[in-house]
Structures are given as structure tokens and as C-alpha cells.
Protein backbone atom coordinates (compact mmCIF):
# COMPACT_ATOMS: atom_id res chain seq x y z
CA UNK A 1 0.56 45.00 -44.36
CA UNK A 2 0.61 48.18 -42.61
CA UNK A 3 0.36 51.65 -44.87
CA UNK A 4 4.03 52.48 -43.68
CA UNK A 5 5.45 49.56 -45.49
CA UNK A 6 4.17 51.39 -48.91
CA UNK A 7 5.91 53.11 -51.48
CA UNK A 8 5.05 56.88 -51.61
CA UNK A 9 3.52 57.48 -54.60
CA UNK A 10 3.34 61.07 -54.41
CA UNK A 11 3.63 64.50 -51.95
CA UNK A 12 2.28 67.88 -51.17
CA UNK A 13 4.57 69.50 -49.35
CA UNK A 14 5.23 67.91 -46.05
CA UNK A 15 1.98 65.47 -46.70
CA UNK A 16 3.48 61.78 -48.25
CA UNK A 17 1.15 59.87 -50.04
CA UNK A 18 0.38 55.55 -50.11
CA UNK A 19 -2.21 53.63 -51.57
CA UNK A 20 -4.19 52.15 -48.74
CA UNK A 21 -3.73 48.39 -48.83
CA UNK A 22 -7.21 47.72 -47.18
CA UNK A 23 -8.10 49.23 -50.60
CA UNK A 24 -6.89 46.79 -52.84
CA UNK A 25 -8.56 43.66 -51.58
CA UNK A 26 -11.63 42.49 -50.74
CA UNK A 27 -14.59 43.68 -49.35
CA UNK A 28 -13.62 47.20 -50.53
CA UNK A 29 -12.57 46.00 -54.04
CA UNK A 30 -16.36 44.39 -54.88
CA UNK A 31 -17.88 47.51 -53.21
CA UNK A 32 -15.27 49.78 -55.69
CA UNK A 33 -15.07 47.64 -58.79
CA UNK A 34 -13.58 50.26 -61.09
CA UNK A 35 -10.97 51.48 -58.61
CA UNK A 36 -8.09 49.57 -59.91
CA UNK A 37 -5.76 51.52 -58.02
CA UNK A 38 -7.45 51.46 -55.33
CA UNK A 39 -7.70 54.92 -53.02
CA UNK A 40 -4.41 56.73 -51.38
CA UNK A 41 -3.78 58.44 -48.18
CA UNK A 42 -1.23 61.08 -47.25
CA UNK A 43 0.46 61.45 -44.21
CA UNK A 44 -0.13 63.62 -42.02
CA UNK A 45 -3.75 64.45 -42.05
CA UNK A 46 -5.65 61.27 -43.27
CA UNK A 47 -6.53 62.78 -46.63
CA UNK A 48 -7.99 59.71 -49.36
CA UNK A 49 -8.00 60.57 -52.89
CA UNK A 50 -7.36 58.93 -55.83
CA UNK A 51 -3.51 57.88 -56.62
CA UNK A 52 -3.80 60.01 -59.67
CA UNK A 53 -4.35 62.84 -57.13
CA UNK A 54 -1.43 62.07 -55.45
CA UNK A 55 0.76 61.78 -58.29
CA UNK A 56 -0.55 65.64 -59.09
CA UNK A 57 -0.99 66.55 -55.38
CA UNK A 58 2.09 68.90 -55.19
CA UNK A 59 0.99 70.79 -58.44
CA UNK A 60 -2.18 71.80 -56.67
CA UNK A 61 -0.49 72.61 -53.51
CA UNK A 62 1.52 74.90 -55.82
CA UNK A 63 -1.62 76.47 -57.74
CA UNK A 64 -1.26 80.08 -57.48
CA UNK A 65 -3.92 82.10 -56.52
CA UNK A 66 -5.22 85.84 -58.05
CA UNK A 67 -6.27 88.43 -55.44
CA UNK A 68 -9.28 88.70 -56.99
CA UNK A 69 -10.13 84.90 -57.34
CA UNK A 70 -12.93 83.35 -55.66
CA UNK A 71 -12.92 80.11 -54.21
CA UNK A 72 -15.36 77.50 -53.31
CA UNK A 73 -14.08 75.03 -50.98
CA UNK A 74 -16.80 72.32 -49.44
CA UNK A 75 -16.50 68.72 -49.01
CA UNK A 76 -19.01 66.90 -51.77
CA UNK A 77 -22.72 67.00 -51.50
CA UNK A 78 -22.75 70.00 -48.58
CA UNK A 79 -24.11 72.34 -50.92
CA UNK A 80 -21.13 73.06 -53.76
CA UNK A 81 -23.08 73.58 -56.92
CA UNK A 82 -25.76 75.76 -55.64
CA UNK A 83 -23.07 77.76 -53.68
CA UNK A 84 -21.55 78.19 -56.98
CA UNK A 85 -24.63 79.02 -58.68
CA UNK A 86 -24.91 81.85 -56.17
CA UNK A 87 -22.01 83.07 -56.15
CA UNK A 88 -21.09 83.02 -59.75
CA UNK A 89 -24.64 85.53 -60.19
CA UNK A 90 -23.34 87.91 -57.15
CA UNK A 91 -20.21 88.35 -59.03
CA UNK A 92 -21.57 88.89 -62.52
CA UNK A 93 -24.41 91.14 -61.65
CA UNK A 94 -27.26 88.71 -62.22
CA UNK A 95 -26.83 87.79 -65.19
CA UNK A 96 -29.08 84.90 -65.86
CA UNK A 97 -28.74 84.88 -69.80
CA UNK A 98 -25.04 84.42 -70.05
CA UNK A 99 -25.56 82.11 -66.60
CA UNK A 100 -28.07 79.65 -68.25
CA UNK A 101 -26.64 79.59 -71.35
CA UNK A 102 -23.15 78.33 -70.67
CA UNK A 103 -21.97 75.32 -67.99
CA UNK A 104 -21.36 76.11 -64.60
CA UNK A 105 -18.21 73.57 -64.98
CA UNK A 106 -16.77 76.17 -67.56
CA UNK A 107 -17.53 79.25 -65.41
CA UNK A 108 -16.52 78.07 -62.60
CA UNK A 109 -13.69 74.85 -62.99
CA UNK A 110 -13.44 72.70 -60.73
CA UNK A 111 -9.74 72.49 -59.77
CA UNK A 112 -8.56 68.73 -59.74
CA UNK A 113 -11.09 67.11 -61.52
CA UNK A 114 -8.62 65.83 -63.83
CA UNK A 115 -6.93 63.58 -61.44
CA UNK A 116 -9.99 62.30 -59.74
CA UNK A 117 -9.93 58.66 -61.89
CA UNK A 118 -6.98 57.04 -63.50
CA UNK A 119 -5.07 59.22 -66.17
CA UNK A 120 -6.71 58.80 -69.93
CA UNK A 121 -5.21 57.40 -72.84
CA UNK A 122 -4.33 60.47 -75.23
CA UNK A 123 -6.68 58.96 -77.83
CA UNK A 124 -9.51 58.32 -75.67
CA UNK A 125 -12.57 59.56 -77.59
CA UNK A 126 -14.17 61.49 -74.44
CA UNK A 127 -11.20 63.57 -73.39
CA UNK A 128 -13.07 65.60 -70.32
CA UNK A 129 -9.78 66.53 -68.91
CA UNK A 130 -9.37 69.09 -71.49
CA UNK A 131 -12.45 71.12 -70.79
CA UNK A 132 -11.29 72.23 -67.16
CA UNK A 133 -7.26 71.65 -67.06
CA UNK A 134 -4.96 73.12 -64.69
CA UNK A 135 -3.65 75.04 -67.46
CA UNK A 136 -7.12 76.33 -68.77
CA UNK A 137 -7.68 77.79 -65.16
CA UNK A 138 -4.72 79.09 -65.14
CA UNK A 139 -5.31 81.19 -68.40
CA UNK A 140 -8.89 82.32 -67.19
CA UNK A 141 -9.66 85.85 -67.86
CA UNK A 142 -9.87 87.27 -64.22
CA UNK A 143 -12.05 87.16 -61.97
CA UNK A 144 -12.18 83.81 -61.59
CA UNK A 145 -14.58 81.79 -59.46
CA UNK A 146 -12.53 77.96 -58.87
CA UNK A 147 -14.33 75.16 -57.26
CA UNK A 148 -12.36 72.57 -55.31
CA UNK A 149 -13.16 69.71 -52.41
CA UNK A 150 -9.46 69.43 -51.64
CA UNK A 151 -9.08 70.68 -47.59
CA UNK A 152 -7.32 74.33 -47.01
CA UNK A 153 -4.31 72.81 -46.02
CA UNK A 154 -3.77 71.21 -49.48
CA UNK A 155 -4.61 73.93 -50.90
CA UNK A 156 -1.84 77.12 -51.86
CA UNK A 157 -0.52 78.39 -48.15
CA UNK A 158 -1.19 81.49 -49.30
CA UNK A 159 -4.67 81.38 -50.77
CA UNK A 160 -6.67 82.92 -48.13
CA UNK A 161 -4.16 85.58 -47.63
CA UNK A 162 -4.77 86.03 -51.36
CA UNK A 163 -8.25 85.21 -52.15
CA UNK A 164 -11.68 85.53 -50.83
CA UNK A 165 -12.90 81.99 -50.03
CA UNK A 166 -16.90 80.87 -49.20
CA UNK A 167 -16.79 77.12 -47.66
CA UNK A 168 -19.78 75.48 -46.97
CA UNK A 169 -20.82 72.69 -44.86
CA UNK A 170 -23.59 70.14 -44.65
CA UNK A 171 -24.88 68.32 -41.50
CA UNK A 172 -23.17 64.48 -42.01
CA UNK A 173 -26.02 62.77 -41.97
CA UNK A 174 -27.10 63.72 -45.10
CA UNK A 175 -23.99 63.88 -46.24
CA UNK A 176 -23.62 60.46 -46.03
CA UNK A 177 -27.32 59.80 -47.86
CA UNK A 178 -26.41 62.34 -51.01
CA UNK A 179 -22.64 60.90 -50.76
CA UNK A 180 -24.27 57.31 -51.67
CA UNK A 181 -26.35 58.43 -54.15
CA UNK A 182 -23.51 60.30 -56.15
CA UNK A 183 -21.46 56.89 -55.72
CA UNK A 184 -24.14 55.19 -57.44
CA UNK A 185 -25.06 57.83 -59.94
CA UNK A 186 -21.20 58.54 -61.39
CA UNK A 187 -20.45 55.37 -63.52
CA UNK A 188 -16.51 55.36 -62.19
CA UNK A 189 -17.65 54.81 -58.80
CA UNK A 190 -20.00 52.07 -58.98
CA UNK A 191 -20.75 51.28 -55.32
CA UNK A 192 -22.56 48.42 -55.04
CA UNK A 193 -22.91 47.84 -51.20
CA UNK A 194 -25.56 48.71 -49.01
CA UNK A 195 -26.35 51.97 -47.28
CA UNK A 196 -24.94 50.65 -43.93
CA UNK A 197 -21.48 49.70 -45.42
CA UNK A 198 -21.53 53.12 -46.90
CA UNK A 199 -21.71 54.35 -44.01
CA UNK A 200 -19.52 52.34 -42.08
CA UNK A 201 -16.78 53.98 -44.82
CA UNK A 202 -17.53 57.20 -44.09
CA UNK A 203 -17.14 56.72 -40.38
CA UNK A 204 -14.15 54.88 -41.49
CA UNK A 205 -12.63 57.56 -43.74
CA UNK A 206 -12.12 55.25 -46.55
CA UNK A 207 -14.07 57.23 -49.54
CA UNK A 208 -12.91 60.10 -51.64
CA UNK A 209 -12.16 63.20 -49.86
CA UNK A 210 -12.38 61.85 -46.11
CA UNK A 211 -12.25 62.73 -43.21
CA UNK A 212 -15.25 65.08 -43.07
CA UNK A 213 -14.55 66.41 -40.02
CA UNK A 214 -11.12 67.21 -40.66
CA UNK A 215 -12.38 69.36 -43.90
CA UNK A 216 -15.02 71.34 -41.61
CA UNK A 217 -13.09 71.57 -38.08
CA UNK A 218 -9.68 73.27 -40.62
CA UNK A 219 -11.95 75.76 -42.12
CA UNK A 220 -14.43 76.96 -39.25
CA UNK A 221 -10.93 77.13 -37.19
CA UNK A 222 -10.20 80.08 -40.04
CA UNK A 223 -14.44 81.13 -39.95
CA UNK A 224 -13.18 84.87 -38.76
CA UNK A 225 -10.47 85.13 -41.29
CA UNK A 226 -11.21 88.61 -43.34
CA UNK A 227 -11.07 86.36 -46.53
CA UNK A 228 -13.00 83.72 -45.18
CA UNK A 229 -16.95 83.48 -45.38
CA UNK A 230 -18.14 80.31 -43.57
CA UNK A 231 -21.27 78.78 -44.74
CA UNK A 232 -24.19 76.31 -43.36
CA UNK A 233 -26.19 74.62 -46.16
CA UNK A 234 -29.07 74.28 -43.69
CA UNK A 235 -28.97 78.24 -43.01
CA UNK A 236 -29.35 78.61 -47.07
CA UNK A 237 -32.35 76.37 -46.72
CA UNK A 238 -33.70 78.24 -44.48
CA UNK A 239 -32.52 82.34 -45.10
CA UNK A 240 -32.07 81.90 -48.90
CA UNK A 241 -32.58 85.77 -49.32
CA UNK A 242 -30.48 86.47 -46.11
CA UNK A 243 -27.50 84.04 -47.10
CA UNK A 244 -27.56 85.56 -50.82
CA UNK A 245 -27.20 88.95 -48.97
CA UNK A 246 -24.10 87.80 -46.80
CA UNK A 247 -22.59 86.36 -49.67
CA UNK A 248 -23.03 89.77 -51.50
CA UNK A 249 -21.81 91.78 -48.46
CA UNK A 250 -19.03 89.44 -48.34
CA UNK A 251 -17.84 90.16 -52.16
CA UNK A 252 -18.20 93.55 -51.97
CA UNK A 253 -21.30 93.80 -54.36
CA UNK A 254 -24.77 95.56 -54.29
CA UNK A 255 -28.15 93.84 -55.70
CA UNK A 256 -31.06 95.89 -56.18
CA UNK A 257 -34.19 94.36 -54.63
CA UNK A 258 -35.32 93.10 -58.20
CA UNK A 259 -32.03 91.46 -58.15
CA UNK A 260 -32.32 89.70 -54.98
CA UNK A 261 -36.12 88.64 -55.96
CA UNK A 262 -34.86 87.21 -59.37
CA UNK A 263 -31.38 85.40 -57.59
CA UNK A 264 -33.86 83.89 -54.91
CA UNK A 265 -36.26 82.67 -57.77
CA UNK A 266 -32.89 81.01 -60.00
CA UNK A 267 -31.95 79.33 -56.76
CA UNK A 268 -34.86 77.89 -56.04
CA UNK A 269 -35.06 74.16 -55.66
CA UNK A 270 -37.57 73.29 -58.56
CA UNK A 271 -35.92 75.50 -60.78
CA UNK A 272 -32.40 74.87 -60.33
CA UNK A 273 -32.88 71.05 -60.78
CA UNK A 274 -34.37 71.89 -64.08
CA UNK A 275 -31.51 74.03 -65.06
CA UNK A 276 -29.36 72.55 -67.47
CA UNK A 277 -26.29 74.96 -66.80
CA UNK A 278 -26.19 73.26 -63.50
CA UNK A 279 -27.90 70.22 -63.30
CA UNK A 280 -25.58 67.76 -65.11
CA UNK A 281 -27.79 65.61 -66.98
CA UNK A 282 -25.71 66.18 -69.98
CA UNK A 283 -23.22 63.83 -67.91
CA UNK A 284 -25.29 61.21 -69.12
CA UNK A 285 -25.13 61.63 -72.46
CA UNK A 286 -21.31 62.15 -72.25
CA UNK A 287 -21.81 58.28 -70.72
CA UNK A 288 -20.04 59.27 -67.58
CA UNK A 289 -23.25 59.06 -65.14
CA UNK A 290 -25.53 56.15 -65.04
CA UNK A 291 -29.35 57.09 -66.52
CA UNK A 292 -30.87 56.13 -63.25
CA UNK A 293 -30.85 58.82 -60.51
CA UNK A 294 -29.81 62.95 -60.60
CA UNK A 295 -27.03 64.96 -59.53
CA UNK A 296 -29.48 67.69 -58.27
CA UNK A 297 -31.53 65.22 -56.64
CA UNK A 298 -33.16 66.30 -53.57
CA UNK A 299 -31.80 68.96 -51.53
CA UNK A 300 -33.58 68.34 -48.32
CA UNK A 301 -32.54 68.59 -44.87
CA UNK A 302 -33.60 65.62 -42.33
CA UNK A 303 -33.87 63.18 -46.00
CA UNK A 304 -31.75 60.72 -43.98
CA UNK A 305 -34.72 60.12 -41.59
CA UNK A 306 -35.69 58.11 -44.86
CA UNK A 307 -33.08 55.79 -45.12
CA UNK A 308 -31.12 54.92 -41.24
CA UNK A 309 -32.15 52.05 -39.08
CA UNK A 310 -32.26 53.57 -35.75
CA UNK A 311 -29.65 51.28 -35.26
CA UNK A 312 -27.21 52.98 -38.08
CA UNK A 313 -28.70 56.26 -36.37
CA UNK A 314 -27.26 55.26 -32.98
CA UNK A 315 -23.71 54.53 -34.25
CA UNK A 316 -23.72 57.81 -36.44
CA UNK A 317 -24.85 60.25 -33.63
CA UNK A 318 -21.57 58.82 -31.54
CA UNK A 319 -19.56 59.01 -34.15
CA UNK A 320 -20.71 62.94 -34.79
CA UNK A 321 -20.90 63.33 -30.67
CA UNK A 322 -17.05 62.09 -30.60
CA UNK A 323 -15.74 64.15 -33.68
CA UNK A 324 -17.12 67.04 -32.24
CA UNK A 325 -16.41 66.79 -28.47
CA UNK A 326 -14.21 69.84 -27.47
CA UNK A 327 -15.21 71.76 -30.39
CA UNK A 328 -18.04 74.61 -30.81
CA UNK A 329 -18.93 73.31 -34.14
CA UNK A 330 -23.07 72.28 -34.33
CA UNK A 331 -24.83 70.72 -36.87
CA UNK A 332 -29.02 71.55 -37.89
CA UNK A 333 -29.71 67.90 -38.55
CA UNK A 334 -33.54 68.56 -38.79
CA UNK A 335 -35.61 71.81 -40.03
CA UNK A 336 -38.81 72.81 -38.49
């Protein structure tokens, strides 16, 4: 049964939304046990999300932006938190007390995590939804600093007209390898395929928030926008101190050299796993993320030299080579 025999199940302006029928039987349904609904598309653009997602999709089309808002847009794993992290100091001078004291999820929401798994039942004794609610955001004291994986053109029309936006992207290969971890580690996802069937999704654009390249090709097409500060993760690895400056320059703020020293320090690897503002772990105790496994986890470049076949290797470099042919987008897939 072809998509375009589906019932629309939701829009965002001109973009019509259908579950994915390939979705609802099997393979995908052992590999996805928990998605009951399975995952929708919209039309035009290839965007997959949840169905709850597209039953909201318009809403956050319409979310209105502040001129003084910040957003962080990034497909997963390329980088978000930290990016956060970083930015959230820049724009509150440093201040690591109030910082490590309270969540980054509650300084800095993250926009439709509400409609990322099936709606809850009003009496369900975990009701996470609350904590970071369209309407919460909306009521935030300005400036705000919203997170969000949804592409730019899902996004308000006018948002980088309106607001100053830092998107950052990771090379796909490890993408892929921190995208499979987080599919094992959050309990709702529950992948329990192999790494090469994974994979073979990703190339396939059949997981949450595909197609990656659509995501990155949209935004570095807008890199030279005046509100628009484009972002390599590998270029953080390797420039902390420098990327922390653009990012500064960027929002209009001034760190004193002590400042800079400290905000390199907080970012650094070792110490931002261990912080507990950031690092999640409470997720398992809320009984949302299984025990084994961490959402920090380990921030390398070149980590997927540890897990592809050469074979896997081989189909994933022509995959990248053909997404990328005619563009001047480059990914660092390796640092020296």
C-alpha cells in the first residue's frame, strides 16, 4: 500500500502528514516494539516523526518567536546538549552556580518534546510533558534559549528573521553510531536490531527526524544569514576556546579571559559527562532511560572506526558521496 493511499493525519502548513505503512509491519515493528503507531511522514520534504508530532505539527509551525530568543536547531546526537551548555553560559555571563544547579531541560526547553511518543493518559503518574510544555515556553521570562531538532522549514517562517539561531552539525558517521546508542538507551525506543540495520534506516530515512541531509543542506543554504551562526561539532572538538569565542561574537557578548578559561574547563569532556545539570542520568531514575549505557557517552570523532565493517563503511561513504554531490558541504570524519 503506497503512502498516498493514507489518511492525513495531520499538517504544517503546506507539509501533509501519513503514517508510513512500511512502519507498521514487520521487520520495522520487531526492530520498534513500542512504536504502536508506527512513524509518519509529511509531504513535501520527507520529514519522519512521530504521529503525535503530526497531530501538533501545525502548532509548532505556528510557535512565535521573541527577537531576543535563541535557538538551537541540530539534528540529534551532532552536538545539541553541549551547544546548549555553551550557549546558555555566553548568555548568562558564566554563571556556573545557577548553571549547575538547575536542569539544562528547564533552562533551555526543548520545543516538541511533548509530542515525541504517544499522548499520556491525564493520570499517568510521570507526567514529563508538563515540565517543558508549549505553553510553559511560551510564558518564559525573556531571553529565552529553545532547543528543537525539527528542520527550519518546520519551524516559524519568520524565526530567523526574528531570532538569532546556532545549528550545529555532526559528520554522519557518527551520527549514525551515537544515533544507535540513544535508540537503545531511551526505554520508548527500544531498538533491538543490529548496527547494520540501523544503519540501513538511516540511509533509508525511516528513524525519527530523517533525512539528515535534508536538516544540514536547509540550514548551511541559510549559513550567511545575519541571524544564522552555522556550527561543526568536529571544529568544537578541535577550537573549543575559538568556537566559544564565535559563539560569543555571534550573541553580542564579551568574556573576560578568566571567563573563557572557566567556560573551556565546564565544557570539557570529563567534566561535562559528570555534570548532572546536563548529563541526564536522572532520566533513569524517572524510569524513562534504560540503566545500561549514558546520554553523554563518548563524544569522540572517528568512534565509528569502532563499530563499521568495511563493508557497512563502503555503502555509507556512497551514500554521503551521493547526498552531497553538487553541494559544497564537507564533513571532518577523522581528527588528527
Amino acid at each position: 500500500m503506497s503512502q498516498s493511499n493514507e489518511k492525513v493525519i495531520g499538517k504544517a502548513g503546506n507539509v501533509e502528514f501519513k503514517v508510513i505503512p512500511k512502519t507498521l509491519t514487520s521487520p520495522f515493528t520487531e526492530h520498534f516494539p513500542n512504536y504502536t503507531e508506527g512513524l509518519a511522514k509529511g509531504s513535501p520534504g520527507g520529514f519522519v516523526l512521530s504521529p503525535e508530532y503530526a497531530r501538533h505539527a501545525e502548532e509548532l509551525l505556528q510557535f512565535q518567536p521573541r527577537s531576543d530568543d535563541v535557538w538551537i536547531v541540530t539534528f540529534p546526537k551532532c552536538g545539541t546538549t553541549w551547544t546548549q551548555e555553551l550557549v546558555w553560559m555566553v548568555m548568562n555571563d558564566c554563571n556556573e552556580e545557577i548553571g549547575l544547579k538547575l536542569p539544562l531541560n528547564l533552562r533551555s526547553p526543548f520545543l516538541e518534546f511533548p509530542y515525541l511518543t504517544p499522548a499520556q493518559p491525564k493520570d499517568a503518574p510521570l507526567e514529563l510533558n508538563k515540565l517543558v510544555s508549549l505553553e510553559t515556553i511560551e510564558k518564559m521570562p525573556s531571553p529565552r534559549l529553545i532547543k528543537t531538532h525539527l528542520p527550519l522549514y518546520l519551524l516559524h517562517p519568520n524565526l530567523l528573521d526574528t531570532s538569532k539561531v546556532v545549528y550545529v552539525v555532526r559528520n554522519p558517521k557518527d551520527v549514525i553510531v551515537s544515533f544507535l546508542y540513544h535508540h537503545r538507551l531511551i526505554k520508548f525506543h527500544c531498538f533491538t536490531g543490529t548496527l547494520d540495520q540501523f544503519a540501513q534506516y538511516f540511509m533509508d530515512d525511516e528513524l525519527y527526524y530523517s533525512p539528515f541531509f535534508a536538516h544540514a543542506l536547509e540550514a548551511w543554504a541559510q549559513r550567511r544569514r545575519p541571524n544564522m551562526l552555522f556550527l561543526f561539532y568536529e571544529d568544537m572538538k578541535n577550537n573549543l576556546r575559538g568556537e566559544i569565542e564565535r559563539v560569543a561574537d555571534f550573541l553580542g557578548k564579551s568574556l573576560s579571559g578568566e571567563q573563557l578559561a572557566r567556560l573551556v574547563a565546564h565544557l570539557q569532556f570529563e567534566n561535562f559527562a559528570k555534570n548532572e545539570s546536563v548529563n541526564f542520568e536522572a532520566g533513569k531514575q524517572m524510569g524513562f532511560m534504560n540503566q545500561e549505557g549514558r546520554f553523554i557517552r563518548k563524544g569522540e570523532t572517528g568512534d565509528w572506526k569502532n563499530h563499521f565493517s568495511p563493508e557497512l563503511n563502503d555503502r555509507i561513504d556512497q551514500w554521503i558521496e551521493k547526498n552531497l554531490a553538487g553541494t559544497d558541504l564537507k564533513f571532518v570524519t577523522e581528527l588528527r
